[in-house]
PDB file of N, CA and C in Angstrom:
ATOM      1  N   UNK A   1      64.873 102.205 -59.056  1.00  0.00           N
ATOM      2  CA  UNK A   1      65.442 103.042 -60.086  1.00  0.00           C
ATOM      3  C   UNK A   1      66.686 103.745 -59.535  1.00  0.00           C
ATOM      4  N   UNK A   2      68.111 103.577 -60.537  1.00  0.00           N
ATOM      5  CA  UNK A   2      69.096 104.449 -59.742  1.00  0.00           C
ATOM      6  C   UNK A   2      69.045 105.883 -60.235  1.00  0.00           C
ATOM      7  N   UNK A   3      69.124 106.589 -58.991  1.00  0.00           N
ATOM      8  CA  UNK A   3      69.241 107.977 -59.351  1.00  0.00           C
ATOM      9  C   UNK A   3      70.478 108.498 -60.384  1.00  0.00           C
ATOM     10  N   UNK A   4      70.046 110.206 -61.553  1.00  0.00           N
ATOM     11  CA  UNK A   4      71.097 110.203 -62.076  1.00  0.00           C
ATOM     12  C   UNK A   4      71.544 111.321 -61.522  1.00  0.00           C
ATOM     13  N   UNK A   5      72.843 112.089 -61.854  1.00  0.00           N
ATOM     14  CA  UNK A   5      73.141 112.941 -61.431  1.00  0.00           C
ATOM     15  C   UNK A   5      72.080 113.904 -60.631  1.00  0.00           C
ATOM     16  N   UNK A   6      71.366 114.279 -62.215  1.00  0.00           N
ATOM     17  CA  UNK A   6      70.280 115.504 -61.756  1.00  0.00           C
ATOM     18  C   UNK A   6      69.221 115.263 -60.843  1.00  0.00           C
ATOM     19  N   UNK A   7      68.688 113.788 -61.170  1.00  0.00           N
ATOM     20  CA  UNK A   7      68.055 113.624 -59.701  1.00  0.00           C
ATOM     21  C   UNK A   7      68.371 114.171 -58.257  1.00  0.00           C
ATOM     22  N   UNK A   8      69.904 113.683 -58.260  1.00  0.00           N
ATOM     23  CA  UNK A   8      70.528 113.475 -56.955  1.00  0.00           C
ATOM     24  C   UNK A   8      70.716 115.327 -56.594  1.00  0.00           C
ATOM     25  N   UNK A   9      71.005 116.341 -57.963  1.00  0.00           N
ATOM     26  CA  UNK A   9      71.224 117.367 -57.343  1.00  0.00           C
ATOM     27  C   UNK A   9      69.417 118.195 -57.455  1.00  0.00           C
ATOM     28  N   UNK A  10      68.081 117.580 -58.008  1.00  0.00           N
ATOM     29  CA  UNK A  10      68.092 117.984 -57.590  1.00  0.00           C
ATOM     30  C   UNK A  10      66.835 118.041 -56.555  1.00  0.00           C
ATOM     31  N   UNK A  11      67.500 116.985 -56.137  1.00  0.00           N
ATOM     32  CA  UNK A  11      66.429 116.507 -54.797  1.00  0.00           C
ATOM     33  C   UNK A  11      67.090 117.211 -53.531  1.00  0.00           C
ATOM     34  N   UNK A  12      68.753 117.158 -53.306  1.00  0.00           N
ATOM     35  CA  UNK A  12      69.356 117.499 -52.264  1.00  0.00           C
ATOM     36  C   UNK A  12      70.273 118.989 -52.612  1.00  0.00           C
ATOM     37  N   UNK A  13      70.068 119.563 -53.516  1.00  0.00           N
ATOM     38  CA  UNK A  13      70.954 121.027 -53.767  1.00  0.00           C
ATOM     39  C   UNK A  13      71.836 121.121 -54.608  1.00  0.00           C
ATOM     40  N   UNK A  14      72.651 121.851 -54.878  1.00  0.00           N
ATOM     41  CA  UNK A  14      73.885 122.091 -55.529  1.00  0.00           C
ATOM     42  C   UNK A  14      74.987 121.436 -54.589  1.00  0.00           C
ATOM     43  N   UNK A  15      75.450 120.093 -55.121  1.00  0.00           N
ATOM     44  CA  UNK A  15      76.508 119.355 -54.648  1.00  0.00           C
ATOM     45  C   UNK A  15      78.128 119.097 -55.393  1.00  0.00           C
ATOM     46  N   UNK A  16      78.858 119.245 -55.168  1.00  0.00           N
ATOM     47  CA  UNK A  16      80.080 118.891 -55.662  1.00  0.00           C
ATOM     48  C   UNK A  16      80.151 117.776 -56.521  1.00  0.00           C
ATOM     49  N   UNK A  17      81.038 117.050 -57.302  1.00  0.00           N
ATOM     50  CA  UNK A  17      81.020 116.161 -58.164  1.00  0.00           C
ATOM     51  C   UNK A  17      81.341 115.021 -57.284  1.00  0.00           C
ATOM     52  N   UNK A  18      82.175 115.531 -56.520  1.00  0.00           N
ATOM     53  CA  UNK A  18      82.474 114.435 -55.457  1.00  0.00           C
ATOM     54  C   UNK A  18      81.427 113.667 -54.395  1.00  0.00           C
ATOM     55  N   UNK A  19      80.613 114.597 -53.721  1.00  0.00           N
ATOM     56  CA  UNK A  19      79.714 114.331 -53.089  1.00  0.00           C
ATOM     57  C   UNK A  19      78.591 113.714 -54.083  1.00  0.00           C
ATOM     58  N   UNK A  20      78.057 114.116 -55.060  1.00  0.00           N
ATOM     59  CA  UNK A  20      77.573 113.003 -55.965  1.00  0.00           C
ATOM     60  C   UNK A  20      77.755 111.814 -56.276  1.00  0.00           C
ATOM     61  N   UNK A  21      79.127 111.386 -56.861  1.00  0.00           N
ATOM     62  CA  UNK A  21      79.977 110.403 -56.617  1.00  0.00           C
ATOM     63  C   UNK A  21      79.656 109.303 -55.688  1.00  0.00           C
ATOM     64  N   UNK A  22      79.951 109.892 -54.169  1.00  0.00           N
ATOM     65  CA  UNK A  22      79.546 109.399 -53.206  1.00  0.00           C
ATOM     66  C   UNK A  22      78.295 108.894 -52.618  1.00  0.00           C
ATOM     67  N   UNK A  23      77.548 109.551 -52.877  1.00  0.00           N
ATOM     68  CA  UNK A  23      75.663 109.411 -52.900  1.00  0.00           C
ATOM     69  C   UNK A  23      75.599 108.224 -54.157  1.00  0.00           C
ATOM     70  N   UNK A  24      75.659 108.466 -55.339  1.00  0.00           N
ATOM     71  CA  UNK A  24      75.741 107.489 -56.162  1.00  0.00           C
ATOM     72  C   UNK A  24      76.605 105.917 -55.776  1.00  0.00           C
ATOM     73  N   UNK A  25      77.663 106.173 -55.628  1.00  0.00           N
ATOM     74  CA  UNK A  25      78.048 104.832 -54.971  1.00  0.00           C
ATOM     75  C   UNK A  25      78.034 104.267 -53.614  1.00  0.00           C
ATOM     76  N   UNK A  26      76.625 104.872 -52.877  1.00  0.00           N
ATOM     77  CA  UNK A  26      76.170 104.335 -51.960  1.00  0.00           C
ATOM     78  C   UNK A  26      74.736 103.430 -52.402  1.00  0.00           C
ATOM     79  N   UNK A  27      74.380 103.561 -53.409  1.00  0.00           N
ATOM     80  CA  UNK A  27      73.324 102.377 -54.078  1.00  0.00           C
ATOM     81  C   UNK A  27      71.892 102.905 -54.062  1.00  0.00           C
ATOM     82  N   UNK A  28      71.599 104.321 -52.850  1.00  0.00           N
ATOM     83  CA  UNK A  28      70.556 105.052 -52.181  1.00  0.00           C
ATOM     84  C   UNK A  28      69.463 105.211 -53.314  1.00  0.00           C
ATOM     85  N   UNK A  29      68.582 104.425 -53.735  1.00  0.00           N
ATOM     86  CA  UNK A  29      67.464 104.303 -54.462  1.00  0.00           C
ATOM     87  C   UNK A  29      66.920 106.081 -54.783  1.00  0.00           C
ATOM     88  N   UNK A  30      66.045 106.434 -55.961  1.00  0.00           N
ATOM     89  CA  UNK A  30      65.062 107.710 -56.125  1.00  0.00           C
ATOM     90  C   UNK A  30      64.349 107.736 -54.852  1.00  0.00           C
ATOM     91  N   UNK A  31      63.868 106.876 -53.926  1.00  0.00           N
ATOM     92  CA  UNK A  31      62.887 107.310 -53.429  1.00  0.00           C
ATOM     93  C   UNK A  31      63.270 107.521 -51.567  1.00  0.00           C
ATOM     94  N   UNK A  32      64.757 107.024 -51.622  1.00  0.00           N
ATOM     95  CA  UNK A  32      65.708 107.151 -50.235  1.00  0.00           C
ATOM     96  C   UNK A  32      65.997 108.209 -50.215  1.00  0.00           C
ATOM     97  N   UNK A  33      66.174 109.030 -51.739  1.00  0.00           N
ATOM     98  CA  UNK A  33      66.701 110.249 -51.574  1.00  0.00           C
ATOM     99  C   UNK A  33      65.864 111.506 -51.207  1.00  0.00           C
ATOM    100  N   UNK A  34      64.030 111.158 -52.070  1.00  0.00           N
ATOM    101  CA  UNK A  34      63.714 112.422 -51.686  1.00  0.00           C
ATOM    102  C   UNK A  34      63.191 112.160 -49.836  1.00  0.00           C
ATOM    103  N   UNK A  35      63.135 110.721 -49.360  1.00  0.00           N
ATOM    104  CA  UNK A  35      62.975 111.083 -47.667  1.00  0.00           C
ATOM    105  C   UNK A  35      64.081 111.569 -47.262  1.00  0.00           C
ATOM    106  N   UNK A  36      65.311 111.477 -47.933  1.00  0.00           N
ATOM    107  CA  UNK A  36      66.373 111.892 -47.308  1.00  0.00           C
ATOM    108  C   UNK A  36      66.086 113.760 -47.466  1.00  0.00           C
ATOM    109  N   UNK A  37      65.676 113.944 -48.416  1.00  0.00           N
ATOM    110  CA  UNK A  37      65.749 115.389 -48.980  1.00  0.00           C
ATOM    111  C   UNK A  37      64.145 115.625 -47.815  1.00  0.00           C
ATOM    112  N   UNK A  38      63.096 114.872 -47.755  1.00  0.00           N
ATOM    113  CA  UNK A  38      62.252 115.850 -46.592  1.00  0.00           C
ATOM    114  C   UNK A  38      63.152 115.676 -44.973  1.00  0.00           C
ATOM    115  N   UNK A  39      64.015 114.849 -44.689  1.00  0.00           N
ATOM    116  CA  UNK A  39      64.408 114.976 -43.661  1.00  0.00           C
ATOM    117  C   UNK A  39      65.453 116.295 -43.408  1.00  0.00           C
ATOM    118  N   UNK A  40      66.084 116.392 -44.381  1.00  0.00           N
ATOM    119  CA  UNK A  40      66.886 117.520 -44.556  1.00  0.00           C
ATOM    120  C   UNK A  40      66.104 118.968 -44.474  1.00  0.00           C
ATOM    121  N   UNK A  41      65.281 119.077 -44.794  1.00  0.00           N
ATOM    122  CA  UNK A  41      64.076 119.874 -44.872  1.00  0.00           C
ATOM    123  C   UNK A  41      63.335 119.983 -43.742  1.00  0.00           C
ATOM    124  N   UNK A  42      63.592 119.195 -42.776  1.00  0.00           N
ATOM    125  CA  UNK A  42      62.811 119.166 -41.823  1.00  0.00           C
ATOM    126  C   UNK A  42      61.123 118.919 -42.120  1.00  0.00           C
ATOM    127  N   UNK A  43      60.915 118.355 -42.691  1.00  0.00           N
ATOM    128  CA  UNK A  43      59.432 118.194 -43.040  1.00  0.00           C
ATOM    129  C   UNK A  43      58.757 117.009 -42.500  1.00  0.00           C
ATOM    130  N   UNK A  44      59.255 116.553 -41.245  1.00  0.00           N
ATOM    131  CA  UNK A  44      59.257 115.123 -41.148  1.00  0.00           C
ATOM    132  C   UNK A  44      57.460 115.219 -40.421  1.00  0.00           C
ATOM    133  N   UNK A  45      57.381 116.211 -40.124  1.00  0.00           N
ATOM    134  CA  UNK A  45      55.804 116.536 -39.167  1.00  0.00           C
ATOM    135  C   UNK A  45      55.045 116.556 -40.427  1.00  0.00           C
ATOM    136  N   UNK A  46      54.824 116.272 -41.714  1.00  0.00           N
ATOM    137  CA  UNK A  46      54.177 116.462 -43.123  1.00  0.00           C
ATOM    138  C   UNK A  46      54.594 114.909 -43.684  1.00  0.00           C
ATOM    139  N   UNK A  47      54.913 114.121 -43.535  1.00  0.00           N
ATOM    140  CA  UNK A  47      55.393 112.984 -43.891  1.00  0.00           C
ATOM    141  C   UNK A  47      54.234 111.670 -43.906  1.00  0.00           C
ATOM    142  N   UNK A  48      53.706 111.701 -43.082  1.00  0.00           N
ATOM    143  CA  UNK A  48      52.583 110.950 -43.011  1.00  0.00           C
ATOM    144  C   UNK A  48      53.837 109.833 -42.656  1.00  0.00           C
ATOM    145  N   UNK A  49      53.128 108.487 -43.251  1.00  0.00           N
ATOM    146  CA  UNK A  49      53.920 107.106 -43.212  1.00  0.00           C
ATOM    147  C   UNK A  49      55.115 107.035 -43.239  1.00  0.00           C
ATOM    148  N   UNK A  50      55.805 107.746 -43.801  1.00  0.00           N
ATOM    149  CA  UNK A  50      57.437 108.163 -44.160  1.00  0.00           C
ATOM    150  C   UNK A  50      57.831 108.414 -43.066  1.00  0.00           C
ATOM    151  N   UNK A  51      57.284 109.499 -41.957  1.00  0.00           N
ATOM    152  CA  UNK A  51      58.199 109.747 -40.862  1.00  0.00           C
ATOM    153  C   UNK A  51      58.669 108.955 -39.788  1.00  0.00           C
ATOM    154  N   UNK A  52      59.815 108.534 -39.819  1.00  0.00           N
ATOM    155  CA  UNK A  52      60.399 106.866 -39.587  1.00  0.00           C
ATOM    156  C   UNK A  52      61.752 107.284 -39.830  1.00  0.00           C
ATOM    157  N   UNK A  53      62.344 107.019 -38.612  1.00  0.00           N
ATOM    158  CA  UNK A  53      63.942 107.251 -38.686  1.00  0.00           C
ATOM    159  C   UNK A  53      64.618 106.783 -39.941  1.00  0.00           C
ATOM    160  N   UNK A  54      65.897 107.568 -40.277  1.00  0.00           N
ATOM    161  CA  UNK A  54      66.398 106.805 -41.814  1.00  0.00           C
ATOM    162  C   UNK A  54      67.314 105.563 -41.230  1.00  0.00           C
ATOM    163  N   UNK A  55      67.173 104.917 -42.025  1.00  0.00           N
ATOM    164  CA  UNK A  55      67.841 103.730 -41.670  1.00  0.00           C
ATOM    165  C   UNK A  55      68.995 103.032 -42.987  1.00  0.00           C
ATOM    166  N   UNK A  56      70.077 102.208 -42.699  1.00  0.00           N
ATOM    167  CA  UNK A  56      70.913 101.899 -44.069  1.00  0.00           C
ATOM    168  C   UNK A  56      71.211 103.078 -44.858  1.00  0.00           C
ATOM    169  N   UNK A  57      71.532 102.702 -46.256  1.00  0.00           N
ATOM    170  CA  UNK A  57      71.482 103.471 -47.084  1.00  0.00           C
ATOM    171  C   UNK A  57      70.932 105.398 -47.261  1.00  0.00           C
ATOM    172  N   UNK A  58      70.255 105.366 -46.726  1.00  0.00           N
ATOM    173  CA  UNK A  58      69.481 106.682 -46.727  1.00  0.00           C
ATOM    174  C   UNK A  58      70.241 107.350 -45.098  1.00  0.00           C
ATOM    175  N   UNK A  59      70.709 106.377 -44.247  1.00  0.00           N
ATOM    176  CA  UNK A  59      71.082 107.069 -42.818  1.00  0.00           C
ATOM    177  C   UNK A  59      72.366 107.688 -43.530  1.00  0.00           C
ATOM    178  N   UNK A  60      73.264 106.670 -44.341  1.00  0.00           N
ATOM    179  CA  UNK A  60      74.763 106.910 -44.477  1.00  0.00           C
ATOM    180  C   UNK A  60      74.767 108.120 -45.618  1.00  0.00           C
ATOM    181  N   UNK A  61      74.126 108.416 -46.635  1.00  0.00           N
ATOM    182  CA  UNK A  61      73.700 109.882 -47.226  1.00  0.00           C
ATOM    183  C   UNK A  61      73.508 110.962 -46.206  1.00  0.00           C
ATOM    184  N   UNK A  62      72.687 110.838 -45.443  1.00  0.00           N
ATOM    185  CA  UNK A  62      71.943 111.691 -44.814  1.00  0.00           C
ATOM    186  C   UNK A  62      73.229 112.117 -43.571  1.00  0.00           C
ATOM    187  N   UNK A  63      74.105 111.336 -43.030  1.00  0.00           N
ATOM    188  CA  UNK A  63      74.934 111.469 -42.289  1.00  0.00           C
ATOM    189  C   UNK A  63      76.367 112.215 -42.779  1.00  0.00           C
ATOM    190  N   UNK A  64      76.274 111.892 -44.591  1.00  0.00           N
ATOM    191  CA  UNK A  64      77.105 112.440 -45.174  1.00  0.00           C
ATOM    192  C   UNK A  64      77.202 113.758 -45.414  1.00  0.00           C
ATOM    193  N   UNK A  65      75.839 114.408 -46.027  1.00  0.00           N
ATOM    194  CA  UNK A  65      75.455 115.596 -45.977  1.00  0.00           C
ATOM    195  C   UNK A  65      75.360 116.531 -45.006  1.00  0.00           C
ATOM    196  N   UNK A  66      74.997 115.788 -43.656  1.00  0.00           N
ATOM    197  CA  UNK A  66      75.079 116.479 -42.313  1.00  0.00           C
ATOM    198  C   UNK A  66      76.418 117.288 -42.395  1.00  0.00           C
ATOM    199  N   UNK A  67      77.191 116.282 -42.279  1.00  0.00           N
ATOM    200  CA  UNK A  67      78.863 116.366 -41.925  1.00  0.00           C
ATOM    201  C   UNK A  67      79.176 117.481 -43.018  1.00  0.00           C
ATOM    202  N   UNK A  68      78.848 117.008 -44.138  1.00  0.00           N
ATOM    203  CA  UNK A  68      79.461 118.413 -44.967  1.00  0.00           C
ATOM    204  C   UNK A  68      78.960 120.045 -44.771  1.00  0.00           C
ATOM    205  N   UNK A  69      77.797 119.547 -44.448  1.00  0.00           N
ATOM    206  CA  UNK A  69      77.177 121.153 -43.695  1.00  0.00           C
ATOM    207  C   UNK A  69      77.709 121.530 -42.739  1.00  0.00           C
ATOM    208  N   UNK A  70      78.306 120.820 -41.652  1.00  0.00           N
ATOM    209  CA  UNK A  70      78.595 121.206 -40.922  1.00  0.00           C
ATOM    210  C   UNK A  70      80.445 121.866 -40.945  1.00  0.00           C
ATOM    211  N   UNK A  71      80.759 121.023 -41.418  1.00  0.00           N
ATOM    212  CA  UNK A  71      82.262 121.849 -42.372  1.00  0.00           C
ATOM    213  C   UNK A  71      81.656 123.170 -42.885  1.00  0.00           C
ATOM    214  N   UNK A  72      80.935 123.178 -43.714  1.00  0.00           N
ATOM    215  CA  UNK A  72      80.721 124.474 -44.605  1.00  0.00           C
ATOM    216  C   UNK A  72      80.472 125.516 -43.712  1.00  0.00           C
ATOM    217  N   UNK A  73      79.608 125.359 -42.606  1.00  0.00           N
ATOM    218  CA  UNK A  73      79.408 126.086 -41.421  1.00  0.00           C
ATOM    219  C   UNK A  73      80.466 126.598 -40.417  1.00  0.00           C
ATOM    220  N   UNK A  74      81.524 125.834 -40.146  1.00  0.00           N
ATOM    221  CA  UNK A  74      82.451 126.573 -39.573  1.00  0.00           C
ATOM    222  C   UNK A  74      83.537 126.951 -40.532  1.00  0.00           C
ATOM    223  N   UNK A  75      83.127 126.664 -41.667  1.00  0.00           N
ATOM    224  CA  UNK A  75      84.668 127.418 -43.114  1.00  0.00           C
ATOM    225  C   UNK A  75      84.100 128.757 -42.751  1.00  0.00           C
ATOM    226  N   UNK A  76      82.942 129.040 -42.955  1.00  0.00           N
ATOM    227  CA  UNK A  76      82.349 130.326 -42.587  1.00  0.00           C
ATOM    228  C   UNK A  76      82.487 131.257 -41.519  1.00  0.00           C
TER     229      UNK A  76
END
């Protein structure tokens, strides 16, 4: 199933249109996103079977979001 907007914001937060955009045209399935959203969360010790490095699709989100946090963190 492809995620829609609101999925995407709101599995992973309040995101820009752009960064949506981007998540969306990376192909990242409903269910890449919410492991992406417990990894972000740090919940990976609650994961059971799931906790399993991200890999493809779900790494290149998850690498995306990093990076933008980490901008937002030193704008600050």
């Amino acid at each position: 199933m492809t995620p829609t907007y609101q999925d995407i914001t709101r599995l992973l937060g309040d995101l820009d249109d752009h960064t949506v955009a981007q998540i969306e045209g990376s192909g990242a399935t409903l269910s890449e996103l919410e492991e992406i959203a417990a990894h972000l969360a740090q919940e990976t010790d609650v994961m059971g079977d799931l906790r399993k490095p991200l890999t493809g699709r779900a790494l290149t989100v998850y690498t995306l979001l990093r990076q933008q946090e980490a901008q937002w963190d030193e704008e600050r």
